[in-house]
C-alpha atoms as a PDB file:
ATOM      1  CA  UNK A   1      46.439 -14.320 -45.259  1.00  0.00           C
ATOM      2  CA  UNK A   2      45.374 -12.050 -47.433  1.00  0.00           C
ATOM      3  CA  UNK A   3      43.583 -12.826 -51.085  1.00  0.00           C
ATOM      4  CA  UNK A   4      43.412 -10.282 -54.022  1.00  0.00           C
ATOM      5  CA  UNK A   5      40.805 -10.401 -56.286  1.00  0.00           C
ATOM      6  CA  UNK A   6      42.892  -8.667 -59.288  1.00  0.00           C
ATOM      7  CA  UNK A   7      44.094 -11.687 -60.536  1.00  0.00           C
ATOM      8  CA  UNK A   8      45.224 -12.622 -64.194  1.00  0.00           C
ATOM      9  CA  UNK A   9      43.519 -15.757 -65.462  1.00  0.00           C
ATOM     10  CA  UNK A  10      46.064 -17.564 -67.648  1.00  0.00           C
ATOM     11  CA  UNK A  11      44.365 -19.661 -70.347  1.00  0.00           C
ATOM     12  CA  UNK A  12      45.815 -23.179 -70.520  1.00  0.00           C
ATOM     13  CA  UNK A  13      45.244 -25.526 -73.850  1.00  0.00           C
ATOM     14  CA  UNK A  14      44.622 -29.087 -72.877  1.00  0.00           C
ATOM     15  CA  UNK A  15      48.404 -30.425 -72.935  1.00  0.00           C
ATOM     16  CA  UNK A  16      50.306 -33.609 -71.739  1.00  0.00           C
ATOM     17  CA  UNK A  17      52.686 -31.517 -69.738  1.00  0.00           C
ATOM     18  CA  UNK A  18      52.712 -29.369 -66.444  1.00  0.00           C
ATOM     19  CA  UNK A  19      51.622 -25.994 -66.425  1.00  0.00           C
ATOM     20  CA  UNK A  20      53.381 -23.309 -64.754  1.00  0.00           C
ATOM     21  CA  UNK A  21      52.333 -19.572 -63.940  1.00  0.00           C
ATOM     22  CA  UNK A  22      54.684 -17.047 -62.344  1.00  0.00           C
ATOM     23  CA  UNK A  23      53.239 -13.527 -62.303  1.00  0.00           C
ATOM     24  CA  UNK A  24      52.275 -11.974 -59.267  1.00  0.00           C
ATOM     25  CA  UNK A  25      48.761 -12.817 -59.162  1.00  0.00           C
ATOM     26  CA  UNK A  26      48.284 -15.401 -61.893  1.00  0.00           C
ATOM     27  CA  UNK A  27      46.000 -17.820 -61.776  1.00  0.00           C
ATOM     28  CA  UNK A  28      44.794 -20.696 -63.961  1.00  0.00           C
ATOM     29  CA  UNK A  29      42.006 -23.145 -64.317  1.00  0.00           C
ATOM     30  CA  UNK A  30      43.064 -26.661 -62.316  1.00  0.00           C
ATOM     31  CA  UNK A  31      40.431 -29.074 -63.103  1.00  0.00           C
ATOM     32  CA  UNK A  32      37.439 -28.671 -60.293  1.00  0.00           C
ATOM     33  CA  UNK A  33      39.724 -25.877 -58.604  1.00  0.00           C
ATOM     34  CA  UNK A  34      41.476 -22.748 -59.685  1.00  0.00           C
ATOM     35  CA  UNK A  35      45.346 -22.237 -58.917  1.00  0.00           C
ATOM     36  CA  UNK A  36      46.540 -18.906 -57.989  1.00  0.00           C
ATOM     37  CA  UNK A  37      50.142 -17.458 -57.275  1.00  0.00           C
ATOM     38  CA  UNK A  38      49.033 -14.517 -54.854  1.00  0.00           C
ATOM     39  CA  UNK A  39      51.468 -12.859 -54.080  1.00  0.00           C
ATOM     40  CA  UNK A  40      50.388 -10.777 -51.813  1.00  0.00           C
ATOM     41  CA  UNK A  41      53.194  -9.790 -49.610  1.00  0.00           C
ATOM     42  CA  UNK A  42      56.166  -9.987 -52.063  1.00  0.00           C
ATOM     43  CA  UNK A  43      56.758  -6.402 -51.409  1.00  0.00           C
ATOM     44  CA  UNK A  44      58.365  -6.915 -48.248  1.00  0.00           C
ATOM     45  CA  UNK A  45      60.731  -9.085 -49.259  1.00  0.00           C
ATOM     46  CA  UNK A  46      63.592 -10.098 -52.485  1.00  0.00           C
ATOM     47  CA  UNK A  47      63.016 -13.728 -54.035  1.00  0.00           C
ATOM     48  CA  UNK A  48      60.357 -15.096 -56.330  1.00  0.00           C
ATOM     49  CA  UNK A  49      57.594 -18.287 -56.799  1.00  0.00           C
ATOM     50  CA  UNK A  50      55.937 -20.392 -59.242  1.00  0.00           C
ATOM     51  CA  UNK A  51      53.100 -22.625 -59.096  1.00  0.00           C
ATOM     52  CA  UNK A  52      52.707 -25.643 -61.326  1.00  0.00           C
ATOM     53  CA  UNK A  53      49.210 -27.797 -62.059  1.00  0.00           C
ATOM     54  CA  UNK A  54      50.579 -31.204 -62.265  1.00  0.00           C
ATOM     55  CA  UNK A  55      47.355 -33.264 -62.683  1.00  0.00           C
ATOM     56  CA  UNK A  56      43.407 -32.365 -62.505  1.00  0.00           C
ATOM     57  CA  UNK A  57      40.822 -35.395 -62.615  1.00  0.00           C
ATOM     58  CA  UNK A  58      37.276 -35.385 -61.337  1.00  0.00           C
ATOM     59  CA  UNK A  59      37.545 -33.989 -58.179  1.00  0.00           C
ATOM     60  CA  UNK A  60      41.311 -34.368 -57.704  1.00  0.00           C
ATOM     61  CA  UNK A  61      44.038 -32.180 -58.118  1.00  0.00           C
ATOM     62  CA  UNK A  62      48.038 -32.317 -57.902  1.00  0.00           C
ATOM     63  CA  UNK A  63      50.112 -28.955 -57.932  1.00  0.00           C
ATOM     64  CA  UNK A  64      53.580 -27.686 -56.878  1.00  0.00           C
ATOM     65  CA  UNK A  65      55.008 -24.575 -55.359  1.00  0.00           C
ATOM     66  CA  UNK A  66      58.313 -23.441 -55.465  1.00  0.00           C
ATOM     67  CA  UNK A  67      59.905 -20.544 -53.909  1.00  0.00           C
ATOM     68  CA  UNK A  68      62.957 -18.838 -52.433  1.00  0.00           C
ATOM     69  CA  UNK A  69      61.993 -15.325 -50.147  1.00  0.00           C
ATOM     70  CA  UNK A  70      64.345 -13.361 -48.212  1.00  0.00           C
ATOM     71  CA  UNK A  71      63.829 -10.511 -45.973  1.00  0.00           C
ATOM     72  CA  UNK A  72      61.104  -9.590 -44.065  1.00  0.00           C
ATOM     73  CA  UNK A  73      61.157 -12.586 -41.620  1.00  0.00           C
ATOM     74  CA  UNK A  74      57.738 -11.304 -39.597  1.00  0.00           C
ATOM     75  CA  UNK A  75      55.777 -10.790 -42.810  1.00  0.00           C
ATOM     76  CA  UNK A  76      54.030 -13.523 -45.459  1.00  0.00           C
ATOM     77  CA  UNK A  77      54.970 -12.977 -48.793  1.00  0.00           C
ATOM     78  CA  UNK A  78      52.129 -15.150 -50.669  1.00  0.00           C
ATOM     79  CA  UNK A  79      49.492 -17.474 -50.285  1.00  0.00           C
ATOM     80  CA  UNK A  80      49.519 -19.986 -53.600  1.00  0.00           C
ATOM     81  CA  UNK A  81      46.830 -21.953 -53.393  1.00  0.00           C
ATOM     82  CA  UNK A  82      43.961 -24.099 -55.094  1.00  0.00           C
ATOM     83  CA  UNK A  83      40.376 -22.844 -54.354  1.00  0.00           C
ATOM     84  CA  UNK A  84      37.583 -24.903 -54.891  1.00  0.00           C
ATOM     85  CA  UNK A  85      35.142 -24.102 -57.435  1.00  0.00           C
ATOM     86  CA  UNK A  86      32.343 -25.951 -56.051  1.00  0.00           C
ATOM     87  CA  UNK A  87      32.776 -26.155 -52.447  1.00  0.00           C
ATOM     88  CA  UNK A  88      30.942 -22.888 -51.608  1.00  0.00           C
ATOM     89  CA  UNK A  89      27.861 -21.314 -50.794  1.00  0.00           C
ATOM     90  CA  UNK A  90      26.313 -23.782 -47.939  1.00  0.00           C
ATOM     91  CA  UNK A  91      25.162 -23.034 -44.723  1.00  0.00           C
ATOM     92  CA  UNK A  92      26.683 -24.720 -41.678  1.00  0.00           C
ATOM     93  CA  UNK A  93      23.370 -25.719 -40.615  1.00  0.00           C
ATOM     94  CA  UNK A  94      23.185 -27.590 -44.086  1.00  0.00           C
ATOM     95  CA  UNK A  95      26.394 -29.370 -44.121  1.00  0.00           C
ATOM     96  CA  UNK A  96      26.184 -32.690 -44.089  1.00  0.00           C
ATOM     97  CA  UNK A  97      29.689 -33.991 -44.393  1.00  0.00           C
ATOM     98  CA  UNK A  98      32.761 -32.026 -46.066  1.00  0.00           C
ATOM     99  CA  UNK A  99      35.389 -34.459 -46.907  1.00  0.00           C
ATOM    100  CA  UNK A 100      39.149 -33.566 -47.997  1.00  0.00           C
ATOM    101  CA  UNK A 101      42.386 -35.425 -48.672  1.00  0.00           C
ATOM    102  CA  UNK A 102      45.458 -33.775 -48.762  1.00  0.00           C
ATOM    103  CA  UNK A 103      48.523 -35.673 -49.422  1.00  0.00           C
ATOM    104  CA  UNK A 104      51.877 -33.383 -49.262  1.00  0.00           C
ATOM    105  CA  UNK A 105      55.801 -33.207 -49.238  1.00  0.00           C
ATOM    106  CA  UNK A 106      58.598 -30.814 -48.960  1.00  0.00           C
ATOM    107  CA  UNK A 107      61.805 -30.174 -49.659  1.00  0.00           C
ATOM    108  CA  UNK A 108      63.134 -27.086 -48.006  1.00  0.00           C
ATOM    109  CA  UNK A 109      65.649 -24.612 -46.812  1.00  0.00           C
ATOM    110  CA  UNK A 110      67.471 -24.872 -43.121  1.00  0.00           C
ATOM    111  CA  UNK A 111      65.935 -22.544 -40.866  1.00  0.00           C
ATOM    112  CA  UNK A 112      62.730 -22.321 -42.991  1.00  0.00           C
ATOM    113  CA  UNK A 113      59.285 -20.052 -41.866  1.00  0.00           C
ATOM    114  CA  UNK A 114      56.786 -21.481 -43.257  1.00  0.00           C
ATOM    115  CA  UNK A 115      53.271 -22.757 -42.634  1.00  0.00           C
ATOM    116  CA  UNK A 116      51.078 -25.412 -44.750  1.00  0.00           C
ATOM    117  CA  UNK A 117      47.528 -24.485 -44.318  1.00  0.00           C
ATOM    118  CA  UNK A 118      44.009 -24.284 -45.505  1.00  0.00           C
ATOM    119  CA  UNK A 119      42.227 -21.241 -45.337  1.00  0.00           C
ATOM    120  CA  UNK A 120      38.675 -21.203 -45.525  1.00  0.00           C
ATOM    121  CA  UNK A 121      35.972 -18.165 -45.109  1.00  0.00           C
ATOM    122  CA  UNK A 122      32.330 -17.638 -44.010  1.00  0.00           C
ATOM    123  CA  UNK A 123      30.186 -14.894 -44.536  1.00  0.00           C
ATOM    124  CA  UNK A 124      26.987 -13.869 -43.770  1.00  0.00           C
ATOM    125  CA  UNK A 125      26.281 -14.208 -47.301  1.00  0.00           C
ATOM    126  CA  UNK A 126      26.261 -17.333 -49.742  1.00  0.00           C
ATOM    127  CA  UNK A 127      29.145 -16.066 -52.126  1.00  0.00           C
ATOM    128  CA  UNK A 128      31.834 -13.015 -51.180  1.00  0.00           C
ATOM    129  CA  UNK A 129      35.732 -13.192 -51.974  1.00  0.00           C
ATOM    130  CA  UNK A 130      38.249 -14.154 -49.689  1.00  0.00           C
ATOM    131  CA  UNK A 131      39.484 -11.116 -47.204  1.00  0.00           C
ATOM    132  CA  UNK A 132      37.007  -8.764 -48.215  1.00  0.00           C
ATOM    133  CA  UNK A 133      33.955  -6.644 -46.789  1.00  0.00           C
ATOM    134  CA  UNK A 134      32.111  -9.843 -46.964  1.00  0.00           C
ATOM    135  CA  UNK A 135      34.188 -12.064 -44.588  1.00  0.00           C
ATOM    136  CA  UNK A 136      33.244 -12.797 -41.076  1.00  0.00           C
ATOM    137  CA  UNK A 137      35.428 -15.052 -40.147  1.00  0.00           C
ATOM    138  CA  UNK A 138      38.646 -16.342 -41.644  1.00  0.00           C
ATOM    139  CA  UNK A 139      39.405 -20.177 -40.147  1.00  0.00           C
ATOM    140  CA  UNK A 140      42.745 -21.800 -40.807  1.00  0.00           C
ATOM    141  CA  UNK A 141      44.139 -25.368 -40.159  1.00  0.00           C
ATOM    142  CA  UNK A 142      47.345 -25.782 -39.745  1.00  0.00           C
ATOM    143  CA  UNK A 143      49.131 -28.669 -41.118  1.00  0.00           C
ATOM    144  CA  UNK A 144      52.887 -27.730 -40.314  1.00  0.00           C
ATOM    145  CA  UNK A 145      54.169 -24.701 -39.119  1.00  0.00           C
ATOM    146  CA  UNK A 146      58.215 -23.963 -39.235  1.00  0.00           C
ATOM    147  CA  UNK A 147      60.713 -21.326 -38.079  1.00  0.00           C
ATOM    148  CA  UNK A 148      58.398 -20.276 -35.135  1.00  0.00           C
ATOM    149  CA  UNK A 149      55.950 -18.425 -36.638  1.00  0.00           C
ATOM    150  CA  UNK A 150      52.101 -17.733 -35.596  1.00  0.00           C
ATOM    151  CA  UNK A 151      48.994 -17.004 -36.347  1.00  0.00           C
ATOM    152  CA  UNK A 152      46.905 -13.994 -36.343  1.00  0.00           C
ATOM    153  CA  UNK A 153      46.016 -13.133 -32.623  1.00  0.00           C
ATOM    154  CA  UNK A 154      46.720 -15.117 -29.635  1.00  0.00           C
ATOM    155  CA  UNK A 155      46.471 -19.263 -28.692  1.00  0.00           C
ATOM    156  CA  UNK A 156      43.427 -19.758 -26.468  1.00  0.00           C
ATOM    157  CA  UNK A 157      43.667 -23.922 -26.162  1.00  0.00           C
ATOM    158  CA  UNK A 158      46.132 -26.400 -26.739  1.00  0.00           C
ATOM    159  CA  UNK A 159      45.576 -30.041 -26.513  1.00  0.00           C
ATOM    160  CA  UNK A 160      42.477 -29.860 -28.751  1.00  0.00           C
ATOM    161  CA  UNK A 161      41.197 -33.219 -30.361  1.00  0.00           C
ATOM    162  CA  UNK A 162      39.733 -32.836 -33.368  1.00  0.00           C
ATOM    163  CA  UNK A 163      39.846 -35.458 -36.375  1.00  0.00           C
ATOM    164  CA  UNK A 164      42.073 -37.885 -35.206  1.00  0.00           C
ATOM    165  CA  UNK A 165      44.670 -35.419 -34.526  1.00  0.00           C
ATOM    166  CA  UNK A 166      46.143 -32.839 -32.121  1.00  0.00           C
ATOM    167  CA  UNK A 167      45.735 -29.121 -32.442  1.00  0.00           C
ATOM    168  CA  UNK A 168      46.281 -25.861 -30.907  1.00  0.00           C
ATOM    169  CA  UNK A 169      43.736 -23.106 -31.244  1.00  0.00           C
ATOM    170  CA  UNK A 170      44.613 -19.273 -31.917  1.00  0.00           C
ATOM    171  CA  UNK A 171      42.344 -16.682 -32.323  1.00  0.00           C
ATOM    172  CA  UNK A 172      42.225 -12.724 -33.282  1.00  0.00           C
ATOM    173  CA  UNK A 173      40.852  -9.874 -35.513  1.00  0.00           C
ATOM    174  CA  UNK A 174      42.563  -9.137 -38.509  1.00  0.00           C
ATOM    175  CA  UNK A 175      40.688  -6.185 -41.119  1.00  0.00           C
ATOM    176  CA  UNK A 176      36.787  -6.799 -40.447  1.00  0.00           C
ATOM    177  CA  UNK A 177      36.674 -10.435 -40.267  1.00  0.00           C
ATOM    178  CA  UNK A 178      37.508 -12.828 -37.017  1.00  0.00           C
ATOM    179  CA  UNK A 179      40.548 -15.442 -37.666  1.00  0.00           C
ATOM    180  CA  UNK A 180      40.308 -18.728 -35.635  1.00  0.00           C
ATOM    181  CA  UNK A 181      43.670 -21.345 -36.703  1.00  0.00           C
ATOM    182  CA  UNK A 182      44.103 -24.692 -35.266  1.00  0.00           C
ATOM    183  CA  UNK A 183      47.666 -25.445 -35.500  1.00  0.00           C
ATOM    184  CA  UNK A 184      48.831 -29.030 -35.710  1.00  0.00           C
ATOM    185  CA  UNK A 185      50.598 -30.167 -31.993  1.00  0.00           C
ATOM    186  CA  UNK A 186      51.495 -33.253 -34.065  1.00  0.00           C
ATOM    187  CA  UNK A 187      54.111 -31.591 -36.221  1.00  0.00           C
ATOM    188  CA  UNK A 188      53.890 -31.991 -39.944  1.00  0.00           C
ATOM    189  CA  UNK A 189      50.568 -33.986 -41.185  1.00  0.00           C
ATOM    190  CA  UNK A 190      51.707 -34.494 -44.545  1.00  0.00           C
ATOM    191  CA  UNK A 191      48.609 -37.394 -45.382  1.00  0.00           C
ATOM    192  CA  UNK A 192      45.677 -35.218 -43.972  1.00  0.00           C
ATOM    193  CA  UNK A 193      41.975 -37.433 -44.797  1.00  0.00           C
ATOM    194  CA  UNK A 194      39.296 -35.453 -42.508  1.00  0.00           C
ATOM    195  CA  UNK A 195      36.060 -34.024 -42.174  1.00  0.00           C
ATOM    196  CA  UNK A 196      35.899 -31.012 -42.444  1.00  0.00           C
ATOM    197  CA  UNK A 197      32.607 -30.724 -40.996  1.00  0.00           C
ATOM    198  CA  UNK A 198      34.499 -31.670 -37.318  1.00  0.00           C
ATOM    199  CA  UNK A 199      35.944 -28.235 -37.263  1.00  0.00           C
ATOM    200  CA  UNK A 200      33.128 -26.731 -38.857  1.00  0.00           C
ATOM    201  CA  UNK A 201      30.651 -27.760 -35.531  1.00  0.00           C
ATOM    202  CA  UNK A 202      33.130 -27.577 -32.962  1.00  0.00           C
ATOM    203  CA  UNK A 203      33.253 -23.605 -34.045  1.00  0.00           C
ATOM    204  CA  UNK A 204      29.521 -23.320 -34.079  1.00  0.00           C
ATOM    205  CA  UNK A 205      29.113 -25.604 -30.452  1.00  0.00           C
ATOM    206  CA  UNK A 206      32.414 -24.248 -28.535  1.00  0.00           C
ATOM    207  CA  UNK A 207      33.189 -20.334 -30.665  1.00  0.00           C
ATOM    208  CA  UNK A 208      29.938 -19.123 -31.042  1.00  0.00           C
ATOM    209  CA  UNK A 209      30.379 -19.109 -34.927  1.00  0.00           C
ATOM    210  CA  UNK A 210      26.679 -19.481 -36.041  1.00  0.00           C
ATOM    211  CA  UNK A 211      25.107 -22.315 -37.970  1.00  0.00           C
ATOM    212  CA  UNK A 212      23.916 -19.824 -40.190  1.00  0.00           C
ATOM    213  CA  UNK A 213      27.184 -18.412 -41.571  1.00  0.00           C
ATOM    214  CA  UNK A 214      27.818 -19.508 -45.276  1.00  0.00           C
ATOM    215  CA  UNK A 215      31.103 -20.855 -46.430  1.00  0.00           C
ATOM    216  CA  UNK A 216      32.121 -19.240 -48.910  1.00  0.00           C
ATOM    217  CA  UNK A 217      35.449 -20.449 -49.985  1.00  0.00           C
ATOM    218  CA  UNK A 218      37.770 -22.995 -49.305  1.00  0.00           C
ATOM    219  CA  UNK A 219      41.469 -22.439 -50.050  1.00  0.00           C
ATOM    220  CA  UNK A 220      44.496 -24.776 -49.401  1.00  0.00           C
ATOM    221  CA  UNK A 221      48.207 -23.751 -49.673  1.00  0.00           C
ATOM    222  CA  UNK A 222      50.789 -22.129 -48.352  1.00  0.00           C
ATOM    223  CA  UNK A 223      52.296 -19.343 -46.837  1.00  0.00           C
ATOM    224  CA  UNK A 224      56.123 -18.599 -46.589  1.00  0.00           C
ATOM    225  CA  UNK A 225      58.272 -15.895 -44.485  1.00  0.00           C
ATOM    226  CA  UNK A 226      61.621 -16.764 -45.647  1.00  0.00           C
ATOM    227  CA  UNK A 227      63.737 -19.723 -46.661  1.00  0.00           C
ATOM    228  CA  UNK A 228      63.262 -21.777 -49.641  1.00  0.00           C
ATOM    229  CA  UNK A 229      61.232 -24.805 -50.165  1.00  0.00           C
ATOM    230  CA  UNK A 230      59.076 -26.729 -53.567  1.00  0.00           C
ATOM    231  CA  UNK A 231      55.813 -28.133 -51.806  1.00  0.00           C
ATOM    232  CA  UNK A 232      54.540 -30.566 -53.509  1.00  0.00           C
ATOM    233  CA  UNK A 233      50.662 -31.702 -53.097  1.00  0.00           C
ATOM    234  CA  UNK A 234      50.723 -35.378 -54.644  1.00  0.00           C
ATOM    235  CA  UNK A 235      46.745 -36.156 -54.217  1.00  0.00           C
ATOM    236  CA  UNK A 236      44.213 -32.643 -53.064  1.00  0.00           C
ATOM    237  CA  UNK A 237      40.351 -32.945 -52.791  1.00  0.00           C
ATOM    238  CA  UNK A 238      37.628 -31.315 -50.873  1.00  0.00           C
ATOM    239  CA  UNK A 239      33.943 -31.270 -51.082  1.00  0.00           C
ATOM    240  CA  UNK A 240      30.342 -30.332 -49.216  1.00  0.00           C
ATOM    241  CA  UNK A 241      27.816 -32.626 -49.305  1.00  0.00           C
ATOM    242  CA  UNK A 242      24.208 -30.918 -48.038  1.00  0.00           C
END
């Protein structure tokens, strides 16, 4: 995916109700997390999204996505996502455990491409935006993927076991940075509670990512093609403990 850093931070009073932003690149504080539209790609398609912060407590967050996208079938249109603001900065040599829960549901179009993902980046230094001169590698896990569609560059394995579940592993360039996805072979996991740090040292012991790369964000969302569909993320957390 691809992240721009010329967002518009919407302010948001403390309120008993949702919030919702719709702009192009909006994004608003969500607790422990920020919440951004991005929408990246919208340009090479017709439809529209919002995003809506539900809840935010502690280290706990519960958002919504809705969207309708036509045209354009081969090409993402956005990535609207929470990114954490304190999950960032460590070394894989330093992480100790990285712990997320991600509890999801969808209601969607017929014929819907779409994927569920997390997208997370290391760089060779501690802090750098996402998709940028400062990304080395861009690794994505999968949690559904619909209509057919792939990831960046080609699958190298299938059958890979990895935190209780089932993946397939893809892997390409894309700008300066490396992308490595493991793509659910279970179908949707819709109740995701993992480790992150599993993925995290199978890259550095089987990819030749090294321990000294520094994460430097961790994003979770999702990407559509076409169709219409309102995700809705019921329970999201994810920390680094070093």
């Amino acid at each position: 995916m691809r992240f721009s850093t010329l967002f518009t931070l919407v302010a948001v009073a403390a309120s008993a109700g949702a919030q919702t932003i719709t702009g192009q690149f909006d994004c608003m504080p969500a607790g422990a997390y920020t919440l951004c539209q991005n929408l990246w790609g919208k340009s090479a398609g017709v439809g529209g999204q919002n995003s809506t912060l539900i809840s935010a407590s502690g280290n706990t967050v519960s958002w919504r996505t809705e969207w309708t996208w036509q045209n354009g079938p081969n090409n993402v249109k956005s990535y609207a996502n929470v990114l954490s603001n304190s999950a960032k900065g460590v070394q894989l040599s330093a992480v100790k455990s990285a712990p997320t829960v991600w509890q999801w549901s969808q209601t969607e179009s017929s014929g819907i491409r779409v994927d569920v993902s997390y997208d997370i980046w290391f760089g060779v230094q501690p802090s750098g935006s996402p998709a940028s001169t400062a990304s080395s590698y861009e690794i994505m896990i999968w949690l559904a993927g619909k209509g057919g569609i792939q990831p960046v560059g080609s699958q190298i394995l299938t059958g890979l076991s990895l935190a209780g579940h089932t993946w397939n592993l893809w892997k390409g360039p894309n700008a300066n940075w490396q992308v490595l996805s493991f793509v659910s072979a279970d179908g949707d996991i819709t109740d995701f509670n993992a480790d992150l740090k599993v993925f995290f040292d199978y890259l550095v012991q089987q990819q030749g990512v090294s321990a000294s790369q520094y994460i430097q964000a961790i994003q979770s969302g999702t990407e559509p093609f076409t169709g219409s569909a309102n995700l809705l993320t019921s329970s999201y957390s994810v920390a680094i403990n070093h």
